[in-house]
Structures are given as structure tokens and as C-alpha cells.
N, C-alpha and C. Protein backbone atom coordinates (compact mmCIF):
# COMPACT_ATOMS: atom_id res chain seq x y z
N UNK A 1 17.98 16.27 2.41
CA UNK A 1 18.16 14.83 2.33
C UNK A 1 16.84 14.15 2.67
N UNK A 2 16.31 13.19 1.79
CA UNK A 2 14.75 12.73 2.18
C UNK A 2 14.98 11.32 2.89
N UNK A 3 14.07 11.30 3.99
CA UNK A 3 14.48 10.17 5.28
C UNK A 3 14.09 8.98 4.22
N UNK A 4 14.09 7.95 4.98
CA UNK A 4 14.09 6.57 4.90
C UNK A 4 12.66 6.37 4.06
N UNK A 5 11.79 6.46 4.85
CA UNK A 5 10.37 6.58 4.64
C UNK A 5 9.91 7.34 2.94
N UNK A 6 10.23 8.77 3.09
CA UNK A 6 10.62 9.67 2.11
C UNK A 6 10.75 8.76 0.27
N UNK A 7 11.92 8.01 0.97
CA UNK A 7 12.28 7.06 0.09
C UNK A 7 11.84 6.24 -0.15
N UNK A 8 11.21 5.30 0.62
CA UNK A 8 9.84 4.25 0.46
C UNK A 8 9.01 4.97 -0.69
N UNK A 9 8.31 5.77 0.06
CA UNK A 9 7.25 6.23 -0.73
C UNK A 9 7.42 6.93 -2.16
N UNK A 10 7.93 7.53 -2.44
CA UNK A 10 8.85 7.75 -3.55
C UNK A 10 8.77 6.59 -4.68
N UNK A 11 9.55 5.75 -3.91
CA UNK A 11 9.29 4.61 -5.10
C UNK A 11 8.47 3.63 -5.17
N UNK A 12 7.41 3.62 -3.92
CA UNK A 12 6.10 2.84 -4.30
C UNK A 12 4.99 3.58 -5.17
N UNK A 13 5.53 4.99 -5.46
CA UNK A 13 4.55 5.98 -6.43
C UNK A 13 4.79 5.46 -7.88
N UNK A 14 6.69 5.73 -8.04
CA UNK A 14 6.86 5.39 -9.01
C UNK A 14 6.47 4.04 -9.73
N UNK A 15 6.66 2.93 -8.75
CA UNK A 15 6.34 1.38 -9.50
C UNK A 15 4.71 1.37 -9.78
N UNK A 16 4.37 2.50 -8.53
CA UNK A 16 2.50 2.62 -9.01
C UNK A 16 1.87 3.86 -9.20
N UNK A 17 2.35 4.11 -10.47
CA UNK A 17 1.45 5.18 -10.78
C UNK A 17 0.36 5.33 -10.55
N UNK A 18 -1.06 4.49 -11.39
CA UNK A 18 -2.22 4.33 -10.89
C UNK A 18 -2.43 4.42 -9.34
N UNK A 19 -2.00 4.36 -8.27
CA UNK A 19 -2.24 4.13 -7.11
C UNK A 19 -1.94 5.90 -6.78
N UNK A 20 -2.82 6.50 -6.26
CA UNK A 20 -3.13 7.71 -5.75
C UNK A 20 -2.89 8.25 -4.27
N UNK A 21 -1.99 8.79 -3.94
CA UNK A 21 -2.27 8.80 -2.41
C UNK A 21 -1.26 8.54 -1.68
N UNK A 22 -0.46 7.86 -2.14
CA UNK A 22 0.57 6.96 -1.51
C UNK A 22 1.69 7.73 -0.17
N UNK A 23 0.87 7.71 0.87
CA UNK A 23 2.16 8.43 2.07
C UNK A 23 1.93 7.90 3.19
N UNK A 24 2.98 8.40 4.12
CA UNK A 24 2.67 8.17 5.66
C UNK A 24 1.82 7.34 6.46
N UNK A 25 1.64 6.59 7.02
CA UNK A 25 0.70 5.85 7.81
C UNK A 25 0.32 6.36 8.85
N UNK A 26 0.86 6.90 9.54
CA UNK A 26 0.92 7.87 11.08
C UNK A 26 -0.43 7.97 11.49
N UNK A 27 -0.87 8.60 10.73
CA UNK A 27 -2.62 9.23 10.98
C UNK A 27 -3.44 8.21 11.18
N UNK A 28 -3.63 6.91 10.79
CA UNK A 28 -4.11 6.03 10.90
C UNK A 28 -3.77 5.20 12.65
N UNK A 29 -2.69 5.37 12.47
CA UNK A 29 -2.59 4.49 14.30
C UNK A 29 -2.04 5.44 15.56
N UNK A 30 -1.72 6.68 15.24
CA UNK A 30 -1.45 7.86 15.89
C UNK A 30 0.40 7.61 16.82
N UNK A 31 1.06 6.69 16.31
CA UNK A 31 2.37 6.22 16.29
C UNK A 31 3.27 6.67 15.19
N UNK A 32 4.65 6.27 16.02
CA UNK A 32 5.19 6.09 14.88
C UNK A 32 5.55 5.01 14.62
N UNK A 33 5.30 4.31 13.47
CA UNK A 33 5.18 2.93 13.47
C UNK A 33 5.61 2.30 11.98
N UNK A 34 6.27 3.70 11.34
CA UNK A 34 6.97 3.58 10.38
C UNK A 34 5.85 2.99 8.82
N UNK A 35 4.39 2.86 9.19
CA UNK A 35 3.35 2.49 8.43
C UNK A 35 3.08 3.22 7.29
N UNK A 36 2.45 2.48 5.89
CA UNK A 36 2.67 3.31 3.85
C UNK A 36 0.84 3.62 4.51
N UNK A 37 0.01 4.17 4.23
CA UNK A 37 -0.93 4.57 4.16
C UNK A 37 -0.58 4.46 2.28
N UNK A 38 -1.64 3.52 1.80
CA UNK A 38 -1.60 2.90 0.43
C UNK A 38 -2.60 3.68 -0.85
N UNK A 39 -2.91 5.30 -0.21
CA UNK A 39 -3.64 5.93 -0.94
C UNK A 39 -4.89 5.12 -1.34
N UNK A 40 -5.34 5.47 -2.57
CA UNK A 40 -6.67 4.75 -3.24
C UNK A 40 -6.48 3.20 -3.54
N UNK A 41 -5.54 2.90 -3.16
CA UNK A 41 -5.70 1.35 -3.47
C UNK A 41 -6.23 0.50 -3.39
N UNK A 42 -7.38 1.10 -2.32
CA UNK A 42 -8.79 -0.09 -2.40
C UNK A 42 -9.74 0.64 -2.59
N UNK A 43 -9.75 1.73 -3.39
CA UNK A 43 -11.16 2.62 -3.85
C UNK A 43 -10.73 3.29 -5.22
N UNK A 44 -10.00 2.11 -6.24
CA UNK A 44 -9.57 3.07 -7.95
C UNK A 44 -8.26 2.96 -8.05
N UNK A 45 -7.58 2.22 -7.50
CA UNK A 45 -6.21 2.32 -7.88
C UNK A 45 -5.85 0.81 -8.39
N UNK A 46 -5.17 0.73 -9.26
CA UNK A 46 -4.76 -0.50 -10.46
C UNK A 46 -3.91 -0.58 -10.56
N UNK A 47 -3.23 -1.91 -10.84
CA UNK A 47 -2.25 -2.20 -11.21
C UNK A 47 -2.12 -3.25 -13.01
N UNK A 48 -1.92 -2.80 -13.92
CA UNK A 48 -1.65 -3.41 -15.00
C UNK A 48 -3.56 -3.66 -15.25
N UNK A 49 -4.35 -2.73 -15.26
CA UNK A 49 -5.97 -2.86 -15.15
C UNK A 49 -6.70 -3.30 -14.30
N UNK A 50 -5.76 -3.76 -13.36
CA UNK A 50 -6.71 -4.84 -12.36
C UNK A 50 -6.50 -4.39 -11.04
N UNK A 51 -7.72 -4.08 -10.18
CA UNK A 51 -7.57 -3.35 -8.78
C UNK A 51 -6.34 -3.80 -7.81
N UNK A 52 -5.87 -2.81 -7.71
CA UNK A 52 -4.05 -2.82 -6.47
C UNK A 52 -5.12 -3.54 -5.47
N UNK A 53 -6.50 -3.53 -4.85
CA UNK A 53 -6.49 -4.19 -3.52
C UNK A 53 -8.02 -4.22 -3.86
N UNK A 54 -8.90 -5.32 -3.23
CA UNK A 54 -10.17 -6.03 -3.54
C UNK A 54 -10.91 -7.12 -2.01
N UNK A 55 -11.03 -5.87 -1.70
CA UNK A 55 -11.67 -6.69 -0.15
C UNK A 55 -12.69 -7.74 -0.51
N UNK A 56 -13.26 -7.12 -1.49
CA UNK A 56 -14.26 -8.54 -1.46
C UNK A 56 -13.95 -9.69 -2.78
N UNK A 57 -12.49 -9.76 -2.69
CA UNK A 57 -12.14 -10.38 -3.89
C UNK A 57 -13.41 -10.83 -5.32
N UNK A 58 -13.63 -9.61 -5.80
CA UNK A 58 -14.59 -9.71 -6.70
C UNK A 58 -13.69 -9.73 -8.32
N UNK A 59 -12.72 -9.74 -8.11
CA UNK A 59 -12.15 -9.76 -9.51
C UNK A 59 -11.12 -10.52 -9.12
N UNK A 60 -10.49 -11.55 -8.19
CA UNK A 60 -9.33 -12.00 -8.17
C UNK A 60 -9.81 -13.16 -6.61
N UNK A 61 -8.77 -14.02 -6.74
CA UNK A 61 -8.85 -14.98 -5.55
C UNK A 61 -7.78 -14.22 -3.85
N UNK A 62 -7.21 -13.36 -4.34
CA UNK A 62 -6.64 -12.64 -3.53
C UNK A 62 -7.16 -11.37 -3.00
N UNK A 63 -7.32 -10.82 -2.04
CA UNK A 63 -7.30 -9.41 -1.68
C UNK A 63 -6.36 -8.32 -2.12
N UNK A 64 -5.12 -8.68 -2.36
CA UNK A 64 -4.11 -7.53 -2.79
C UNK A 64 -3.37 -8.11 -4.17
N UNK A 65 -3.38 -7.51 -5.23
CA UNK A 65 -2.38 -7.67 -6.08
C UNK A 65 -0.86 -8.23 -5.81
N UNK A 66 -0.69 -9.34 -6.92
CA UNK A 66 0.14 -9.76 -6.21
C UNK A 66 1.89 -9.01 -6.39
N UNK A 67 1.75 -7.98 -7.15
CA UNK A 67 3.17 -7.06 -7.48
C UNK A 67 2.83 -5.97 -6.31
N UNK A 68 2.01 -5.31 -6.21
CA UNK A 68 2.21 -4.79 -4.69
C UNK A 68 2.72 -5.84 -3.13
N UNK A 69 1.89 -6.86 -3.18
CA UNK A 69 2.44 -7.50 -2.10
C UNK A 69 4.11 -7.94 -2.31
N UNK A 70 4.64 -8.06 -3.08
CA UNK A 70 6.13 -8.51 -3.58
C UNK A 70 6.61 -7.25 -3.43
N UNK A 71 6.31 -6.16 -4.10
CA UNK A 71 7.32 -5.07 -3.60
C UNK A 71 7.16 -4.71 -2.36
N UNK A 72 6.33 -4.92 -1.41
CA UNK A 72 6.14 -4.52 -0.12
C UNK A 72 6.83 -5.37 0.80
N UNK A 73 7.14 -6.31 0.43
CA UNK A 73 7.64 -7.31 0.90
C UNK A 73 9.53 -7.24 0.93
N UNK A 74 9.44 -7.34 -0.49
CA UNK A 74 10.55 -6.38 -0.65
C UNK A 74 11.49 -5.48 -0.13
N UNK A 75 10.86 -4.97 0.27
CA UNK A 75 10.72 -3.55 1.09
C UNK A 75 10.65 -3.42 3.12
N UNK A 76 10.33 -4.67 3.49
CA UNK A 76 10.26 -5.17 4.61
C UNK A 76 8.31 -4.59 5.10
N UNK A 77 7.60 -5.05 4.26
CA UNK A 77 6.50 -4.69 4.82
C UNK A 77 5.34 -5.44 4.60
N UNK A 78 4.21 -5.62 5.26
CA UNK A 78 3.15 -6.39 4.88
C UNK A 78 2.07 -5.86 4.65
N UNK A 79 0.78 -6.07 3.83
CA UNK A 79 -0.28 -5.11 3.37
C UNK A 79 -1.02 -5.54 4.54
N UNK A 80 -1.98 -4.85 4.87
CA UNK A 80 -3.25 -5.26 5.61
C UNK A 80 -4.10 -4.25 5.44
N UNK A 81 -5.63 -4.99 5.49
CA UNK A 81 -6.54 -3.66 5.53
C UNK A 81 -6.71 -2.99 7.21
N UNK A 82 -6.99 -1.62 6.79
CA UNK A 82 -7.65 -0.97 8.05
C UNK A 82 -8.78 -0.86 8.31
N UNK A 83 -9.96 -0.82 7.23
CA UNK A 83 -11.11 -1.11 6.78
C UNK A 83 -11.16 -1.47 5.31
N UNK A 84 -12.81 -1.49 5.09
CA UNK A 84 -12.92 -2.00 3.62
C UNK A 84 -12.69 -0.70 2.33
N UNK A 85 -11.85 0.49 3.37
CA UNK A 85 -11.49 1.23 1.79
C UNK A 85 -10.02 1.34 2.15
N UNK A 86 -9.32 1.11 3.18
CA UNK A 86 -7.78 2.13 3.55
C UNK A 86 -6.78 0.52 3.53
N UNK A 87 -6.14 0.49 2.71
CA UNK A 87 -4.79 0.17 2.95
C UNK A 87 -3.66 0.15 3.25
N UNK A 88 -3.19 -0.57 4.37
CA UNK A 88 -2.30 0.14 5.35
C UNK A 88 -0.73 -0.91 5.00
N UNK A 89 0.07 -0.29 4.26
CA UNK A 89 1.60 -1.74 4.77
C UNK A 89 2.06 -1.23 5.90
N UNK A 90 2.36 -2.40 7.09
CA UNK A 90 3.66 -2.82 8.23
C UNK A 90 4.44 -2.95 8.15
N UNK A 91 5.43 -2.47 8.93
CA UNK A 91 6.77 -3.48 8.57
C UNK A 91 6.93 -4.79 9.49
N UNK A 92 7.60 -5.79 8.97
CA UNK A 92 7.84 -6.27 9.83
C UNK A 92 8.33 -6.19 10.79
N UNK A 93 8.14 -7.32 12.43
CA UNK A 93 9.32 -6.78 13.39
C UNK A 93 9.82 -7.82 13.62
């Protein structure tokens, strides 16, 4: 039976193919904190041609695409960067 999480990720692969990577957050804050570690999404990962995430908003007025932020949201979670390559979603509390 695949947990909760399991299931998250699962279908943030599927809605994003292009996006590479997509698991666990853990490693990043050494908790459990229930956090998507967002794969390549700010170093090659796209959505519909246009970068899933853009720290230096060089192609968009936003930092994150705005169909990732809606399904994450969705989903009870918020994007944030960890630096200028790792994308990390929260959940809310």
C-alpha cells in the first residue's frame, strides 16, 4: 500500500513529466516535515516549454509556474526555494 506522500509524488510526476526528480523532501531539512523535494525544477524542468521554476525570473514575472503552484496548492502545499537550484513544496500548517 503506498503512503500518503507515495501518492503525492506519484502524481506530481505524472501532471509533470518534464520535471525530473520529483521525491521526498527529508534530506533537505533532516525532519519529517512531510516536504516534495521538486527534482530539476529549477535547473531543466518545464512545464508546457516554459521553465517549472525561474529564480531570476528571466522568462516570466513569477518565480514558479503558475500550474505547479495551483497543483501544489491543491494539494495543501506551498513552493519555496531552498537555494537558487532546489525546489522545495511545504505544506501548510
Amino acid at each position: 500500500m503506498a503512503t500518503r506522500m507515495e501518492l503525492r509524488i506519484a502524481k506530481l510526476q505524472k501532471l509533470f513529466p518534464c520535471i525530473d526528480g520529483i521525491k521526498d523532501g527529508k534530506e533537505f531539512n533532516g525532519t519529517e516535515t512531510n516536504s516534495i523535494h521538486l527534482g530539476n525544477a529549477a535547473e531543466g524542468g518545464t512545464i508546457g516549454g516554459l521553465p517549472a521554476a525561474d529564480y531570476w525570473q528571466e522568462f516570466s514575472d513569477k518565480q514558479f509556474h503558475p500550474k505547479l503552484e495551483d497543483a501544489l496548492y491543491k494539494m495543501g502545499y506551498f513552493v519555496e526555494w531552498h537555494d537558487a537550484g532546489t525546489v522545495i513544496a511545504y505544506p501548510f500548517r
